[in-house]
N, C-alpha and C. Protein backbone atom coordinates (compact mmCIF):
# COMPACT_ATOMS: atom_id res chain seq x y z
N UNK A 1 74.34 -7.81 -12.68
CA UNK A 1 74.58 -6.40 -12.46
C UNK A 1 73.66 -5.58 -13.36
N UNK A 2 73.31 -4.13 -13.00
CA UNK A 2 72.85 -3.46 -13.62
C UNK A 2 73.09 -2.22 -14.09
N UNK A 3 73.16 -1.74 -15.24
CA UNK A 3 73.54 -0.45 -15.52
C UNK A 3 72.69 0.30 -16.42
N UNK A 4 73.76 1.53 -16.11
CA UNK A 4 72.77 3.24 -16.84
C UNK A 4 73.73 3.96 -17.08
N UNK A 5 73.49 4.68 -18.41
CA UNK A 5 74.67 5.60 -18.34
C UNK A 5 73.58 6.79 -18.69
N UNK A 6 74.01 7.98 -18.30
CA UNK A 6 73.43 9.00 -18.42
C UNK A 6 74.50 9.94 -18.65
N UNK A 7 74.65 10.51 -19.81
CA UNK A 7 75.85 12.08 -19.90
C UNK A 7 77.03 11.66 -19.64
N UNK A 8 77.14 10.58 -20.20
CA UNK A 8 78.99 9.58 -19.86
C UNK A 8 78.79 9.19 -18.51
N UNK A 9 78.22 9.32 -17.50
CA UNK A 9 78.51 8.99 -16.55
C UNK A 9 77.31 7.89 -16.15
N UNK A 10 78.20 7.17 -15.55
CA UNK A 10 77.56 5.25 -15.61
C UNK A 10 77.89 5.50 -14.28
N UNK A 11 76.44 4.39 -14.21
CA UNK A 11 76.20 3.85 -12.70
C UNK A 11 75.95 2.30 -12.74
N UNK A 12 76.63 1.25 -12.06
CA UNK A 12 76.77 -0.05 -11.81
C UNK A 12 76.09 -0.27 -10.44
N UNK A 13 74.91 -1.38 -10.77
CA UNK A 13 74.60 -1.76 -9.17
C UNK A 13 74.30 -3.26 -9.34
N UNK A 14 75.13 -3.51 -8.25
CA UNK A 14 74.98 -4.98 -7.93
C UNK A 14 74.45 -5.50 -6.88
N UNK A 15 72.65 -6.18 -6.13
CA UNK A 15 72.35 -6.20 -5.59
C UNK A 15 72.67 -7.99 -4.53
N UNK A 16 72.37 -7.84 -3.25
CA UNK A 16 72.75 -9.24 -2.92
C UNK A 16 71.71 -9.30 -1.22
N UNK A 17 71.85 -10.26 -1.50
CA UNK A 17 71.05 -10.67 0.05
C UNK A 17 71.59 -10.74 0.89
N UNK A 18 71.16 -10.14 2.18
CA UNK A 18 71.80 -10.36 3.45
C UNK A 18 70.90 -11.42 4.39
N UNK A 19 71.33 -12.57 4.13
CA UNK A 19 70.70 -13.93 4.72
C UNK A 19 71.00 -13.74 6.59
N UNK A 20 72.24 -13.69 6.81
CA UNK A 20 72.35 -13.16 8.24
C UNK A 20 71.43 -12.10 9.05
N UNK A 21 71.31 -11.18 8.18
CA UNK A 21 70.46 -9.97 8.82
C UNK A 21 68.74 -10.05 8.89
N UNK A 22 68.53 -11.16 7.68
CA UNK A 22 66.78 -11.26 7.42
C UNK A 22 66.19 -12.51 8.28
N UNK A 23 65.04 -12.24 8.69
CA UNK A 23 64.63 -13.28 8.83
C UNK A 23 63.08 -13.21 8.94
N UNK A 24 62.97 -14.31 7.59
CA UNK A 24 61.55 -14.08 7.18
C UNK A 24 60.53 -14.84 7.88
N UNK A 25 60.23 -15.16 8.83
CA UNK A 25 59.75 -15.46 9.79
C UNK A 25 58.92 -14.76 10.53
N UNK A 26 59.46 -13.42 10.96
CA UNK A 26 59.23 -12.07 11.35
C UNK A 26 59.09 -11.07 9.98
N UNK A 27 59.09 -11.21 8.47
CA UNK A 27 58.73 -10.78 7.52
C UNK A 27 59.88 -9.61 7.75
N UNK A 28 61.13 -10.07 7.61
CA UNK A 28 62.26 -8.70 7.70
C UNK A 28 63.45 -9.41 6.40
N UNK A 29 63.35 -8.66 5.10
CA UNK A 29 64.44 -9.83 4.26
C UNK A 29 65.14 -8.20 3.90
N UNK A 30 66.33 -8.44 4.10
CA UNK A 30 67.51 -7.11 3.74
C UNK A 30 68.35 -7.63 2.84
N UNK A 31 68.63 -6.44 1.88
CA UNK A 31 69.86 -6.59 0.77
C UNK A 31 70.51 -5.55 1.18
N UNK A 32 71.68 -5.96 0.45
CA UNK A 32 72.97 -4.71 0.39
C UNK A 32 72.94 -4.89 -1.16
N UNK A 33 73.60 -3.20 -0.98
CA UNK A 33 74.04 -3.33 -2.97
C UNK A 33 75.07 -2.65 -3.05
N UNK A 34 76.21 -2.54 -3.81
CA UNK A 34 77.57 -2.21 -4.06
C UNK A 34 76.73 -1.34 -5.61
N UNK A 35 77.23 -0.10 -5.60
CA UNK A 35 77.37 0.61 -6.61
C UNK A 35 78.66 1.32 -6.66
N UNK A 36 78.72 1.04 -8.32
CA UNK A 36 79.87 2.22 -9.14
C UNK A 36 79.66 3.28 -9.59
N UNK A 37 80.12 4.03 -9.50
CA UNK A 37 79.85 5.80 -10.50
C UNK A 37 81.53 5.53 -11.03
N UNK A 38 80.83 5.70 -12.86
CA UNK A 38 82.10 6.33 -13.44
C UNK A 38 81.94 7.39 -13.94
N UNK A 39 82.89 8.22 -13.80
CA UNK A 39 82.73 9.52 -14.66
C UNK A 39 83.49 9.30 -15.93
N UNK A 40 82.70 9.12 -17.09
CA UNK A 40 83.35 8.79 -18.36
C UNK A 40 83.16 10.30 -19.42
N UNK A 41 82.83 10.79 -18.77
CA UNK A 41 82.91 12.38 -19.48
C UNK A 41 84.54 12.96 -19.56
N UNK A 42 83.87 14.26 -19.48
CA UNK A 42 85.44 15.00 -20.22
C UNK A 42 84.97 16.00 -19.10
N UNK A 43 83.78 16.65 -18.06
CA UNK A 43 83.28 17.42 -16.90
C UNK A 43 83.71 16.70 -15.39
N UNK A 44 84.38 17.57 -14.86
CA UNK A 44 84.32 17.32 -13.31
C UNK A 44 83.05 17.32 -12.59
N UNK A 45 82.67 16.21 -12.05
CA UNK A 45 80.91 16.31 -11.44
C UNK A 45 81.26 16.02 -10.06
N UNK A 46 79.90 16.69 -9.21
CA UNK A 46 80.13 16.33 -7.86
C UNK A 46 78.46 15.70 -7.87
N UNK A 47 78.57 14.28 -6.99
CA UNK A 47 77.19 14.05 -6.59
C UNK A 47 76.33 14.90 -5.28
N UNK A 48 75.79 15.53 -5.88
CA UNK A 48 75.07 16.37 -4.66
C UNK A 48 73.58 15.69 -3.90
N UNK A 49 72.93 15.21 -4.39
CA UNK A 49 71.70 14.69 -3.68
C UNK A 49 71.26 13.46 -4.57
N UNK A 50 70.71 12.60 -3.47
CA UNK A 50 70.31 10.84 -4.07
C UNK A 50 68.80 11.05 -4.18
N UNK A 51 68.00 9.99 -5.08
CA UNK A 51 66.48 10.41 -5.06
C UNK A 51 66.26 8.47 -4.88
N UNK A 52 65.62 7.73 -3.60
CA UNK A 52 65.34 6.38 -4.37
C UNK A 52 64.06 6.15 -4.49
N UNK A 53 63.53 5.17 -5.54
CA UNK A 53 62.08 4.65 -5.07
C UNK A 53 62.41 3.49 -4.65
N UNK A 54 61.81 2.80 -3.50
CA UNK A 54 61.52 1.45 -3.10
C UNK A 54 60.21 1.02 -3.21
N UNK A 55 59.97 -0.67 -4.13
CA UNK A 55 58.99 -0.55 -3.91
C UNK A 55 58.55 -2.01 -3.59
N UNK A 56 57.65 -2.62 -2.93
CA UNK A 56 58.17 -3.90 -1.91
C UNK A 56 57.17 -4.66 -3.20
N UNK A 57 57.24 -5.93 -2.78
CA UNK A 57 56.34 -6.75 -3.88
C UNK A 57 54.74 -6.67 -3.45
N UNK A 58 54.26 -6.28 -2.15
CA UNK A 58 52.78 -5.68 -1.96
C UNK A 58 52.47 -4.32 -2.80
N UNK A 59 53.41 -3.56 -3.24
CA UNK A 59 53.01 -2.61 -4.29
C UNK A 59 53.35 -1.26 -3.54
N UNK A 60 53.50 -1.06 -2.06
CA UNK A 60 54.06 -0.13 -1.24
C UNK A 60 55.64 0.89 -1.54
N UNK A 61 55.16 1.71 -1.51
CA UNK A 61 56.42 2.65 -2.01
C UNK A 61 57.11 3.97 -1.13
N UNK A 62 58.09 3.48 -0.75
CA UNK A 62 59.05 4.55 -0.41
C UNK A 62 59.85 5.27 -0.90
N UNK A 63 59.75 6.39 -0.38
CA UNK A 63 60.88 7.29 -1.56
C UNK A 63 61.98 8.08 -0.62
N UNK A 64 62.93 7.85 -0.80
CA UNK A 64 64.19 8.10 0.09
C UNK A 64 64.74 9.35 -0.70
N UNK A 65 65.18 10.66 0.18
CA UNK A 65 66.01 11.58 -1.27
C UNK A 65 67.22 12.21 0.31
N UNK A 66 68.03 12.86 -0.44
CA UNK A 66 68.52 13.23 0.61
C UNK A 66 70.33 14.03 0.17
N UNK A 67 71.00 14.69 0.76
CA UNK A 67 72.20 15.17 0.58
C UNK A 67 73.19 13.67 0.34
N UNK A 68 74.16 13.82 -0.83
CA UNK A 68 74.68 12.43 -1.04
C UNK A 68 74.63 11.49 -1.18
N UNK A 69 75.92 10.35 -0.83
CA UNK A 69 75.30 8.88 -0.50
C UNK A 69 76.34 8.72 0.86
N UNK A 70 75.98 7.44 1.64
CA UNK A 70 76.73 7.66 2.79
C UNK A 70 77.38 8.16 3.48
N UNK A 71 77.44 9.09 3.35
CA UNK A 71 77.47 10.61 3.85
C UNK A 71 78.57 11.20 3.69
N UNK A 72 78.59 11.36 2.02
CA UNK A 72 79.75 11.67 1.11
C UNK A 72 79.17 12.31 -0.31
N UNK A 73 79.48 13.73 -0.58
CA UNK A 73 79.40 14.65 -1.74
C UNK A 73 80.22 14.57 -2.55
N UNK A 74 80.95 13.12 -3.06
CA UNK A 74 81.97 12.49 -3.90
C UNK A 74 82.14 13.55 -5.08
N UNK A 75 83.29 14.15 -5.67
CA UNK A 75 84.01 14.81 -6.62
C UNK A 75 84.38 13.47 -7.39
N UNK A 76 84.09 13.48 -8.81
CA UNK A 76 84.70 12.81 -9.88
C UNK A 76 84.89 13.75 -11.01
N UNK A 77 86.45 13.55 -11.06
CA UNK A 77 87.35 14.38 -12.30
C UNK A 77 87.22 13.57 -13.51
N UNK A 78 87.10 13.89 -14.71
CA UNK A 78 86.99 12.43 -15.76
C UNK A 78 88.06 11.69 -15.57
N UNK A 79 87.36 10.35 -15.62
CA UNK A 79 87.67 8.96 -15.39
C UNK A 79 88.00 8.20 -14.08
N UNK A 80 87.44 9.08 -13.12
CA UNK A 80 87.14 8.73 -11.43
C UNK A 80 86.33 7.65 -11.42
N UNK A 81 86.59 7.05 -11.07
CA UNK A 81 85.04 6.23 -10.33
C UNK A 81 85.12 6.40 -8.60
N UNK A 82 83.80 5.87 -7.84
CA UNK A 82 83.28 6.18 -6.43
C UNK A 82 82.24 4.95 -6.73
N UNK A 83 82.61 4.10 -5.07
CA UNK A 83 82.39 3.13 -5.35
C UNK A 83 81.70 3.42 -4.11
N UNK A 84 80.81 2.69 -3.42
CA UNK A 84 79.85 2.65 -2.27
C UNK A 84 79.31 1.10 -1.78
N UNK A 85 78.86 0.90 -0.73
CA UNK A 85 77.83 0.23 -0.70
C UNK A 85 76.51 0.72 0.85
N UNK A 86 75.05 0.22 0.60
CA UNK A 86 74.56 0.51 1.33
C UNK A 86 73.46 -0.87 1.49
N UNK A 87 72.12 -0.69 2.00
CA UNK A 87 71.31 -1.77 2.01
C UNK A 87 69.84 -1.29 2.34
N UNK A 88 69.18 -2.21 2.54
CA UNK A 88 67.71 -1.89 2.40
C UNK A 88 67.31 -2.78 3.15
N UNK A 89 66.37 -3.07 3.89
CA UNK A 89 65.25 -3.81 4.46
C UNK A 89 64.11 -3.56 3.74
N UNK A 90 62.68 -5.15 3.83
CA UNK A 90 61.82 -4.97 3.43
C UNK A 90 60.68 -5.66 3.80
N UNK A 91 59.77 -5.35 3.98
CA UNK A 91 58.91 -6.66 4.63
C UNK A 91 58.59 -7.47 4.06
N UNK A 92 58.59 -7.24 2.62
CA UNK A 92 58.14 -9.04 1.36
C UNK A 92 59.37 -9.29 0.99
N UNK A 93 59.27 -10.96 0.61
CA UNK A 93 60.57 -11.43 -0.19
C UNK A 93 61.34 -10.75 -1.42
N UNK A 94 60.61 -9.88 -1.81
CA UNK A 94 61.05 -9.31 -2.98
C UNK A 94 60.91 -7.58 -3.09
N UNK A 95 61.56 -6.76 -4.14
CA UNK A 95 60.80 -5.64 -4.11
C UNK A 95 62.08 -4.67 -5.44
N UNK A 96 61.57 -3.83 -5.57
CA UNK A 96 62.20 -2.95 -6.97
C UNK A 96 62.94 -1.47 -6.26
N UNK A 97 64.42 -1.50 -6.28
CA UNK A 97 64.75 0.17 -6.47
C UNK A 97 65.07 0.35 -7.85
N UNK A 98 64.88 2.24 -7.43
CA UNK A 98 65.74 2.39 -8.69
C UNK A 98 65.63 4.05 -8.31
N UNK A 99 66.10 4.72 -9.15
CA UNK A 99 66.34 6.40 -8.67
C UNK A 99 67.41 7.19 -9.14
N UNK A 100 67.55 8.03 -8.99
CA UNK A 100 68.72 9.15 -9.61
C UNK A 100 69.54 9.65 -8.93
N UNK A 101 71.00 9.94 -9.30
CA UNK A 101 71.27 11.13 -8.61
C UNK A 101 71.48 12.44 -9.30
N UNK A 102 71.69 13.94 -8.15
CA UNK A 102 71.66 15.16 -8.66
C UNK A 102 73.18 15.11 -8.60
N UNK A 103 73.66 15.90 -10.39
CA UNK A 103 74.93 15.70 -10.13
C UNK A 103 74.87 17.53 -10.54
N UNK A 104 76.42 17.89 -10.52
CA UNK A 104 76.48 19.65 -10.73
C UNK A 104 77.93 19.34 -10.97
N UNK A 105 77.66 20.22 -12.20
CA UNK A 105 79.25 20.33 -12.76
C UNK A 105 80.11 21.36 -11.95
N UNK A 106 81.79 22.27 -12.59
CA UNK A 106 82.01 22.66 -11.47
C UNK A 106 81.46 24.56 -12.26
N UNK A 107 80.89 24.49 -13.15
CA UNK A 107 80.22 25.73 -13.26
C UNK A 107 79.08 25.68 -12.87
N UNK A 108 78.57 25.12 -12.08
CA UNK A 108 76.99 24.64 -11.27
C UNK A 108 75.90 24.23 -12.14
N UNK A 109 75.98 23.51 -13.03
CA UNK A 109 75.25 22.91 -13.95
C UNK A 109 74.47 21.85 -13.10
N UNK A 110 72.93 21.60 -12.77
CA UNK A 110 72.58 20.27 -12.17
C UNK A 110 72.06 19.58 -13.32
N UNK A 111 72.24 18.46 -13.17
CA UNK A 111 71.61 17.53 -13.89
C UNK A 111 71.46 15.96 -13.02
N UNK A 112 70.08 15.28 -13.67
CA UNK A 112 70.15 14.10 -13.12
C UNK A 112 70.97 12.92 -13.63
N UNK A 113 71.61 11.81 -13.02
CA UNK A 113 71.97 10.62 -13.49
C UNK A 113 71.11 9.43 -13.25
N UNK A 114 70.83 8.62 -14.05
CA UNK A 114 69.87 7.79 -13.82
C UNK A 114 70.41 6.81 -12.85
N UNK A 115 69.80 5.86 -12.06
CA UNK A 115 70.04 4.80 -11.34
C UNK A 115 69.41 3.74 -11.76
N UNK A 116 69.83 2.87 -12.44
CA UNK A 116 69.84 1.42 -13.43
C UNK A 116 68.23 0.89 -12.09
N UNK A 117 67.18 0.81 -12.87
CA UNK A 117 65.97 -0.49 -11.45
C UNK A 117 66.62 -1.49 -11.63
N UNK A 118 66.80 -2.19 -10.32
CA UNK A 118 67.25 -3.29 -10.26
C UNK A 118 66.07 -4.15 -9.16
N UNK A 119 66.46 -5.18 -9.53
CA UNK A 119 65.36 -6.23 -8.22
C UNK A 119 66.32 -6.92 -7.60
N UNK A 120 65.50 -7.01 -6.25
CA UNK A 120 65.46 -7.46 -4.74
C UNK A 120 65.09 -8.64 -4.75
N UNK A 121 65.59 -10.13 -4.98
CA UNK A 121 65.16 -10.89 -4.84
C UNK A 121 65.35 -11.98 -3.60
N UNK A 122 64.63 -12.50 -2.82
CA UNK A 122 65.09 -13.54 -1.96
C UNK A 122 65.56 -14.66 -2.64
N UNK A 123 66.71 -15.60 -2.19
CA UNK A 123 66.65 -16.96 -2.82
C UNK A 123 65.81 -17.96 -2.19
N UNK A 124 65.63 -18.59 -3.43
CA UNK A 124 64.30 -19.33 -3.25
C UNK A 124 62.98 -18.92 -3.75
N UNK A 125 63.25 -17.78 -3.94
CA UNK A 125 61.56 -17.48 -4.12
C UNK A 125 61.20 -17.71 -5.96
N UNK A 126 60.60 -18.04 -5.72
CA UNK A 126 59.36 -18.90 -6.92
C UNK A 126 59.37 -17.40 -8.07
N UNK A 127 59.46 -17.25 -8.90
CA UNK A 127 58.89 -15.75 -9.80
C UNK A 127 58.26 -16.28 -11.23
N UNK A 128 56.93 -15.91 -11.33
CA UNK A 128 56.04 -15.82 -12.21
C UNK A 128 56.17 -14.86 -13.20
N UNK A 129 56.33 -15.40 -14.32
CA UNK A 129 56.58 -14.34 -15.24
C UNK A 129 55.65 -14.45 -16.14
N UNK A 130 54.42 -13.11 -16.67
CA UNK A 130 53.39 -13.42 -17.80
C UNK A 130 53.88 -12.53 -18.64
């Protein structure tokens, strides 16, 4: 698992392979990832907009931003958590997110929360480390 806390408020992501859905053959390997938001502050926050980078192991980068997460502007009162999951496709065995969200207190304060990079790994695959 991976985490970040930013302004008391922690984000947990746990990434996993979807072996059913990929098939690397046709160069298509998908994960899902389960994330947590806790609100460990003492501020009521609402998540208002997601920012991601994707970036595949050819070095290619997408950047996803958008209102929410699954199509939910989640309210956390201190000590809420909001739990999610979503997924990704990619054309290499491997590849890096990571990203923020825009959070706003309830006097309209924005601020970002970090999103822990985590890696995309296929099983099986070989990783070189220098």
């Amino acid at each position: 698992m991976y985490r970040a806390l930013t302004r008391d408020i922690e984000v947990v992501v746990e990434p996993f392979y979807l072996e059913e859905q990929s098939d690397p053959d046709d160069d298509r390997y998908v994960w899902g990832y389960r994330i947590v938001i806790s609100n460990k502050s003492d501020l009521t926050v609402r998540l208002i907009n997601r920012y991601w980078n994707i970036t595949d192991q050819s070095g290619i980068v997408d950047e996803v931003s958008g209102p929410g997460v699954v199509g939910e502007q989640p309210r956390l009162e201190p000590g809420d958590t909001y739990e999610y999951s979503s997924g990704c496709p990619l054309d290499t065995p491997s590849g890096l997110m990571f990203g923020h969200y825009q959070m706003e207190t309830d006097d309209g304060e924005l601020f970002d929360v970090e999103i822990p990079a985590f890696s995309l790994d296929s099983p099986g695959l070989l990783r070189v480390l220098n």
